[in-house]
Protein backbone atom coordinates (compact mmCIF):
# COMPACT_ATOMS: atom_id res chain seq x y z
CA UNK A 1 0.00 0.00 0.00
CA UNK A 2 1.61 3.21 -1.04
CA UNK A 3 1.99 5.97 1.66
CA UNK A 4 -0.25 9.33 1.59
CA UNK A 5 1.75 12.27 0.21
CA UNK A 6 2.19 14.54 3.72
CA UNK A 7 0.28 17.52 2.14
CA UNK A 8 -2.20 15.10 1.24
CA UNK A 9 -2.50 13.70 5.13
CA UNK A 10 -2.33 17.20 6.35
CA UNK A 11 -5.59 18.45 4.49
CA UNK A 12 -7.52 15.49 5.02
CA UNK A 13 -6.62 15.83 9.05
CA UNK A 14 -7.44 19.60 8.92
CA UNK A 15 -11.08 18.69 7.05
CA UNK A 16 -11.80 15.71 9.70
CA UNK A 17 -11.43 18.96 12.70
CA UNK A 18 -13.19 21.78 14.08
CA UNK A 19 -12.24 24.32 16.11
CA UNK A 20 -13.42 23.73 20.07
CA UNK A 21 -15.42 26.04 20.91
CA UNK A 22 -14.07 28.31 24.02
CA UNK A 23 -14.86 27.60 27.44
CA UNK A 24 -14.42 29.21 30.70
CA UNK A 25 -12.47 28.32 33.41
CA UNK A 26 -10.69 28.45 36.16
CA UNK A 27 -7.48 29.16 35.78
CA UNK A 28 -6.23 26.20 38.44
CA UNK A 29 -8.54 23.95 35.57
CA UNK A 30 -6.81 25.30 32.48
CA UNK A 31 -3.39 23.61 32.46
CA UNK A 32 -2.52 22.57 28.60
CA UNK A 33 -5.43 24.53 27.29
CA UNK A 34 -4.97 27.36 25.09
CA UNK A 35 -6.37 31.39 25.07
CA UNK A 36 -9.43 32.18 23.15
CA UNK A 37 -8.24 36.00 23.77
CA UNK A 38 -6.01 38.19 24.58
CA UNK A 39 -5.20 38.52 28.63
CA UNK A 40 -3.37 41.64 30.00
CA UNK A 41 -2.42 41.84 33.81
CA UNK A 42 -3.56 44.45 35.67
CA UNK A 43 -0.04 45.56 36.87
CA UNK A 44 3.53 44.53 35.51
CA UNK A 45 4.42 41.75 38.40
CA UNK A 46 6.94 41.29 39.60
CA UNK A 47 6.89 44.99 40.52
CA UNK A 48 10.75 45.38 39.99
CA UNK A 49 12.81 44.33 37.46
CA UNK A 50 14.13 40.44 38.25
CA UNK A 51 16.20 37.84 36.66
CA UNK A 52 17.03 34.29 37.76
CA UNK A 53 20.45 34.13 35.54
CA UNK A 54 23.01 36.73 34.05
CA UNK A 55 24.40 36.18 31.16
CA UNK A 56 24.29 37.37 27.57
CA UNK A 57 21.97 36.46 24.45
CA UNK A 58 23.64 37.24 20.54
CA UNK A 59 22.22 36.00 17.05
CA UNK A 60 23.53 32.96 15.84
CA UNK A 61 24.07 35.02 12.48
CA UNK A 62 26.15 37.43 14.38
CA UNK A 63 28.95 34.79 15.38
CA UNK A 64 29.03 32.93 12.17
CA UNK A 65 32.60 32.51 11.02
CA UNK A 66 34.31 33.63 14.47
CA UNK A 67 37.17 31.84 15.44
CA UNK A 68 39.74 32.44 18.30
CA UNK A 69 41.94 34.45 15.75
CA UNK A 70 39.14 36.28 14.46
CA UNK A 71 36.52 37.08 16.93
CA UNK A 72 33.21 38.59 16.04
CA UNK A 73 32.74 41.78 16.98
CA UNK A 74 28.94 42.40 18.86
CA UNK A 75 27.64 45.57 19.85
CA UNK A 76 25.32 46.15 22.37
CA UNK A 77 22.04 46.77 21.67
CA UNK A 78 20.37 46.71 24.89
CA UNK A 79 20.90 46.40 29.02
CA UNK A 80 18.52 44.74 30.91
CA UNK A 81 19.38 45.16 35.38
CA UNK A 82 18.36 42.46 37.40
């Protein structure tokens, strides 16, 4: 038997679904479920600015081709305080 094409499979999956409709819950009842809108918080918590780790984040892109004799030079774009 010869296998389905995967665009073929996909479609046929997506026709064979709906939607679920959206329900309310608690939110202690809505682990693994996903927003039906948009949700904004009242006020930014925590109420000072907080991080776990220190450290530094670059683009891949940015460090392609760096070596220890020629190091890519990053400029920094942003500071974030813990």
């Amino acid at each position: 038997m010869p296998l389905t094409p995967l665009t073929a499979a996909r479609m046929a999956a997506l026709e064979a679904i709906a939607p679920a409709a959206p329900t309310a819950l608690p939110l202690l009842e809505a682990h693994g479920r996903f927003l039906a809108a948009r949700v904004a918080a009242s006020r930014a918590l925590p109420g000072c600015d907080n991080s776990a780790m220190d450290g530094w984040a670059v683009r891949a892109e940015e460090t392609r081709g760096a070596q220890r004799d020629r190091p890519a030079r990053l400029r920094i774009v942003d500071t974030v305080y813990a």
